[in-house]
N, C-alpha and C. Protein backbone atom coordinates (compact mmCIF):
# COMPACT_ATOMS: atom_id res chain seq x y z
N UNK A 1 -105.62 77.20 101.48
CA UNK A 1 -106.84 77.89 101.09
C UNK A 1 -106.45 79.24 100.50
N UNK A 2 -106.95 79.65 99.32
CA UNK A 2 -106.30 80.50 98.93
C UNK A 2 -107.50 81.76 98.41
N UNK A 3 -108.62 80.78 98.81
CA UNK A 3 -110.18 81.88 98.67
C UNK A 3 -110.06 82.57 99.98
N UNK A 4 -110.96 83.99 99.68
CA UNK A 4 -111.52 84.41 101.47
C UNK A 4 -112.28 83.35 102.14
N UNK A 5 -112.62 83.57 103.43
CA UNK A 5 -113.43 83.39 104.24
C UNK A 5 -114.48 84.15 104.97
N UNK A 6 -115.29 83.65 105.34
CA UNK A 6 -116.48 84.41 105.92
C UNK A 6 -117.11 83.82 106.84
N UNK A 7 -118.05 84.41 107.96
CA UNK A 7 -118.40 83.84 109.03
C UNK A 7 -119.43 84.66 109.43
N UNK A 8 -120.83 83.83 109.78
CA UNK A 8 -121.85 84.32 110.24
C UNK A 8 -122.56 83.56 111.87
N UNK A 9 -122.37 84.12 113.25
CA UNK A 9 -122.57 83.47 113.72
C UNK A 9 -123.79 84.20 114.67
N UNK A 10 -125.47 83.39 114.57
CA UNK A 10 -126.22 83.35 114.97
C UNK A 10 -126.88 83.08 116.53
N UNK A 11 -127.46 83.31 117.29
CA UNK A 11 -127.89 82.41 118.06
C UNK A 11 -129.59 82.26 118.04
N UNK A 12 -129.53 81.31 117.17
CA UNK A 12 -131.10 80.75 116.06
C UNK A 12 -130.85 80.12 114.97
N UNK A 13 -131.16 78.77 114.98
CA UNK A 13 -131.17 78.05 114.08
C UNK A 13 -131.61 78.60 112.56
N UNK A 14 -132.62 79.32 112.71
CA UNK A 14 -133.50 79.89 112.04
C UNK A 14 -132.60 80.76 111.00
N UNK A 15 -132.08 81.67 111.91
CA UNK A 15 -131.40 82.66 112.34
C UNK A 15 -130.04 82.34 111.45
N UNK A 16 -129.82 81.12 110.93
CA UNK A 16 -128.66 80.87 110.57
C UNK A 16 -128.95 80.30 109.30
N UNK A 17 -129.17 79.69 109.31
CA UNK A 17 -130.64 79.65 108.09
C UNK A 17 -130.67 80.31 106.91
N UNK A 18 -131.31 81.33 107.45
CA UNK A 18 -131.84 82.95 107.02
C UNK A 18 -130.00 83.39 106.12
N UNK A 19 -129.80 83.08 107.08
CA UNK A 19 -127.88 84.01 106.25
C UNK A 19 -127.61 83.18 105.61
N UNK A 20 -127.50 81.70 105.75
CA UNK A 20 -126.29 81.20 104.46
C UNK A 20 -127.41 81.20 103.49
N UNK A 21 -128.91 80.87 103.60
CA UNK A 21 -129.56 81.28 102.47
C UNK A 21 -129.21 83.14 101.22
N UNK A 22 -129.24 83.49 102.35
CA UNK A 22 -128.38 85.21 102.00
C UNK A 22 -127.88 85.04 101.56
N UNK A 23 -126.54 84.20 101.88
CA UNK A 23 -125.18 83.96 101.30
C UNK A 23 -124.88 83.74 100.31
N UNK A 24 -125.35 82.89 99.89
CA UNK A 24 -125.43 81.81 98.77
C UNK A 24 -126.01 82.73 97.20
N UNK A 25 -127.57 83.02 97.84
CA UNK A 25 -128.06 83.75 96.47
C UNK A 25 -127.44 85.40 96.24
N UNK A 26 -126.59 85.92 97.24
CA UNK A 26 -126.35 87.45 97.07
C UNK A 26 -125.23 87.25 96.14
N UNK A 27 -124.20 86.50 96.58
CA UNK A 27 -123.32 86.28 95.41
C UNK A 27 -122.19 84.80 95.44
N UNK A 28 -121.05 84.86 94.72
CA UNK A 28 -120.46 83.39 94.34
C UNK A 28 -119.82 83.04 95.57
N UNK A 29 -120.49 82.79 96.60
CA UNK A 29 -119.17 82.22 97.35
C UNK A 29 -120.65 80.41 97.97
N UNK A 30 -119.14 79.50 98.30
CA UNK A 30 -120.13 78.57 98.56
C UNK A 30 -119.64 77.97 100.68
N UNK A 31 -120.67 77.04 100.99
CA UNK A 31 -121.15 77.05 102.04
C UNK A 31 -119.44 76.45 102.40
N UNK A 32 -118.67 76.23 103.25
CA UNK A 32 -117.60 75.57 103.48
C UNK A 32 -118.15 74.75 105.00
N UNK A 33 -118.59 75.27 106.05
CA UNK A 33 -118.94 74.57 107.32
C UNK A 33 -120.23 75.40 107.55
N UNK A 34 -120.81 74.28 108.70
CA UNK A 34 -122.30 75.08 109.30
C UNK A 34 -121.85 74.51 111.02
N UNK A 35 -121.78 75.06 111.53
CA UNK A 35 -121.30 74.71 113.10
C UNK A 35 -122.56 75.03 114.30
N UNK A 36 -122.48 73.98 114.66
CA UNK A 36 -123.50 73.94 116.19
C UNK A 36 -122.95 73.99 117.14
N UNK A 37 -122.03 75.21 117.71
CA UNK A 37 -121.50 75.85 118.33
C UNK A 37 -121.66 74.95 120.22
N UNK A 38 -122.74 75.41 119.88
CA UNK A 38 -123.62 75.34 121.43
C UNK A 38 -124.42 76.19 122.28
N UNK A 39 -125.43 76.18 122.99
CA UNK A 39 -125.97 77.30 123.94
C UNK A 39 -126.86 78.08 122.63
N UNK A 40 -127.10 77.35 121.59
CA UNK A 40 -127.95 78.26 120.57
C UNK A 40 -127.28 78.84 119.43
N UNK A 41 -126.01 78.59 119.89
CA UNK A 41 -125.01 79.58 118.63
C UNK A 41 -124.21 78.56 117.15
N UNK A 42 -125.31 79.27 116.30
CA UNK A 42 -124.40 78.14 115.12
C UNK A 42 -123.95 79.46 114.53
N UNK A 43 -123.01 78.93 113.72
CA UNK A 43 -121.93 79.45 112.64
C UNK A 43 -121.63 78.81 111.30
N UNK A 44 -122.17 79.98 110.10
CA UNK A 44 -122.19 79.77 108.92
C UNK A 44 -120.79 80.42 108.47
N UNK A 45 -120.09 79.26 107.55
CA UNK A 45 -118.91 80.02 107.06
C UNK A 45 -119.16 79.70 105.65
N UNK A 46 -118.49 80.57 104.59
CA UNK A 46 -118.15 80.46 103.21
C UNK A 46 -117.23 80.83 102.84
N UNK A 47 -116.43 80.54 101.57
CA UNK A 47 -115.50 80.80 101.04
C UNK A 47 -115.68 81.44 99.92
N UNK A 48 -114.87 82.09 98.59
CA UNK A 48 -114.66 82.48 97.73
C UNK A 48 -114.17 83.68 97.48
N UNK A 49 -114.15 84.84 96.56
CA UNK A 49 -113.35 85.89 96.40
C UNK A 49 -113.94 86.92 97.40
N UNK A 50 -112.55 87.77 97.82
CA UNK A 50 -112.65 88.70 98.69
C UNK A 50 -114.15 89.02 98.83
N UNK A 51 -114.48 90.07 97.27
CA UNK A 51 -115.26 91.02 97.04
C UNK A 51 -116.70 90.03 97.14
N UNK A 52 -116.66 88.88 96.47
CA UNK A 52 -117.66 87.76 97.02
C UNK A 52 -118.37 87.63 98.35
N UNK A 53 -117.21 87.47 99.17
CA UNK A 53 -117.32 86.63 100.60
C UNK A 53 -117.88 87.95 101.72
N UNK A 54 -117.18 89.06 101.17
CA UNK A 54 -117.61 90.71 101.68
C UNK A 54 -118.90 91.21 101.80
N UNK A 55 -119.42 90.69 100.26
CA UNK A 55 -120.67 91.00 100.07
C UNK A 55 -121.79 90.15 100.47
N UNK A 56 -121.30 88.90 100.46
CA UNK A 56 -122.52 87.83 100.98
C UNK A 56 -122.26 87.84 102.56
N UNK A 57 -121.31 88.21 103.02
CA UNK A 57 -121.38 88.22 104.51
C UNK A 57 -122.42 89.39 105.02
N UNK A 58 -122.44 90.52 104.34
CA UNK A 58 -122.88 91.80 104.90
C UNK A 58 -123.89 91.71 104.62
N UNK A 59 -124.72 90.89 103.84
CA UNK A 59 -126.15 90.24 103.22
C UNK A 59 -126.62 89.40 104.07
N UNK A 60 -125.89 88.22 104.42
CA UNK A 60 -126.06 87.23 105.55
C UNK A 60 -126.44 87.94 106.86
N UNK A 61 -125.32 88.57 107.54
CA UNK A 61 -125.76 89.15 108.50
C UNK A 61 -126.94 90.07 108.90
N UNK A 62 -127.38 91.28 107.59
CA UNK A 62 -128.27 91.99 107.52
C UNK A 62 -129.54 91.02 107.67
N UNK A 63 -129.84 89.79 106.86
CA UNK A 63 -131.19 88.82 107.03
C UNK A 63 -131.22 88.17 108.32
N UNK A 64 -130.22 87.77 108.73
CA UNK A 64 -130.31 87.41 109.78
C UNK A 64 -130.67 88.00 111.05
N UNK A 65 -130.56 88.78 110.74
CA UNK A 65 -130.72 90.06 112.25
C UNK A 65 -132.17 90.51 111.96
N UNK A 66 -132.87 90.33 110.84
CA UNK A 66 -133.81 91.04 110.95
C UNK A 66 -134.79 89.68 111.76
N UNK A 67 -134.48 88.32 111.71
CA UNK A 67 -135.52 87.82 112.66
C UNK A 67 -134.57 86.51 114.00
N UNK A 68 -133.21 86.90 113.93
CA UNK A 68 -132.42 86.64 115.09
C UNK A 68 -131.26 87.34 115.71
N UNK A 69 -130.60 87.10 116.63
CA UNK A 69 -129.46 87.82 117.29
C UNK A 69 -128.25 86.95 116.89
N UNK A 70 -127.85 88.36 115.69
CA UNK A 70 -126.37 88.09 115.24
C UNK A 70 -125.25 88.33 116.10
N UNK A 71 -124.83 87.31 116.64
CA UNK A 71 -123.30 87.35 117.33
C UNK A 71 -122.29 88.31 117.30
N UNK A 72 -121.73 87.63 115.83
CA UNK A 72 -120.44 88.32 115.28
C UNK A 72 -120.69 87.77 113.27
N UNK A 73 -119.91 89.09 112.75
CA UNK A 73 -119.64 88.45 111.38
C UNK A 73 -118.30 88.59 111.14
N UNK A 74 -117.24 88.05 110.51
CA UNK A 74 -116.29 88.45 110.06
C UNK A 74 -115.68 87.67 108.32
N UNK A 75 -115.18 88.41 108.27
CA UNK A 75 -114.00 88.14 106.59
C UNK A 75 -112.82 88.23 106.75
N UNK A 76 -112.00 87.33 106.40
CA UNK A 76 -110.60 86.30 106.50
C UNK A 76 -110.24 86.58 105.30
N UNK A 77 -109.96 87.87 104.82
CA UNK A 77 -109.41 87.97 103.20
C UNK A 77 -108.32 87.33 102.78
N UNK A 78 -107.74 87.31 103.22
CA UNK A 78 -106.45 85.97 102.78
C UNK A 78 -105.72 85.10 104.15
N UNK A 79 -106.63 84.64 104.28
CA UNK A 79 -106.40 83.20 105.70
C UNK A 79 -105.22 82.60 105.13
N UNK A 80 -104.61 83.11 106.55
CA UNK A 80 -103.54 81.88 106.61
C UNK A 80 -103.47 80.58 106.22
N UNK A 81 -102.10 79.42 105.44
CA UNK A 81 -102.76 78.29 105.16
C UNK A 81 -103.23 76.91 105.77
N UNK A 82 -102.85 77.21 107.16
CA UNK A 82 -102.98 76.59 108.08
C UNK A 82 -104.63 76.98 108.60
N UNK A 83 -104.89 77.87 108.51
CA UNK A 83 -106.27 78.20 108.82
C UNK A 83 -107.35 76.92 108.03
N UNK A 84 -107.16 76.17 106.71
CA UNK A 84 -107.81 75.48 106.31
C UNK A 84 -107.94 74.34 106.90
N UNK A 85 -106.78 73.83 107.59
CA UNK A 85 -106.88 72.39 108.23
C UNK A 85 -107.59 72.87 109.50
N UNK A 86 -107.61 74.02 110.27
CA UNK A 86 -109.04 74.07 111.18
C UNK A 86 -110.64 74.28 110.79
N UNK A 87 -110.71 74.47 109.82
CA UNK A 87 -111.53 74.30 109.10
C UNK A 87 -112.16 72.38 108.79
N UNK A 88 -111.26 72.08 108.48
CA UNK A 88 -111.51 70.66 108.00
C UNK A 88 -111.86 69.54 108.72
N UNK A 89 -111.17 69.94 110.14
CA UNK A 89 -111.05 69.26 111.25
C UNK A 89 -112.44 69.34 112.12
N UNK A 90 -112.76 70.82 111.77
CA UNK A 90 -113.88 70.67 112.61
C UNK A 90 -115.49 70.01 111.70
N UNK A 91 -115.21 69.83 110.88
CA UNK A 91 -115.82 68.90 110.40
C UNK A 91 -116.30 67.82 110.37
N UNK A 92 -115.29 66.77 110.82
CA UNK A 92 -115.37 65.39 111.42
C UNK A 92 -115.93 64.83 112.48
């Protein structure tokens, strides 16, 4: 994987929702996983350029919080390449 990463993790469906919708229209990065964590907590991740994934995260998180409880957000500016096959895996 050679894009960033990004991560928005909610506890509200809604709530999660709300951000990768954020995500998506604030700028170019696209959806990579949506995770149902458990106990209420999903997790929106995306990929694409640093300055991309930076900005739609800090967008994501900001919508989200205004009508659920944001967890954690973070950005993976250059993930390891092993980081993609956990990614992939949890997919299946």
């Amino acid at each position: 994987m050679k894009e960033a990463i990004g991560m928005v993790e909610t506890r509200s469906l809604v709530g999660a929702i709300e951000a990768a919708d954020a995500m998506v229209k604030s700028a170019d990065v696209k959806i990579v996983d949506f995770q149902f964590v458990g106990s209420g907590f999903i997790s929106v991740i995306v990929s694409g350029d640093v300055a991309a994934v930076e900005s739609a995260v800090a967008n994501g998180q900001e919508r989200a919080a205004k009508i659920a409880e944001v967890i954690t957000a973070n950005v993976l500016p250059r993930p390891y390449m092993e980081t993609d096959k956990v990614l992939n895996n949890s997919s299946e």
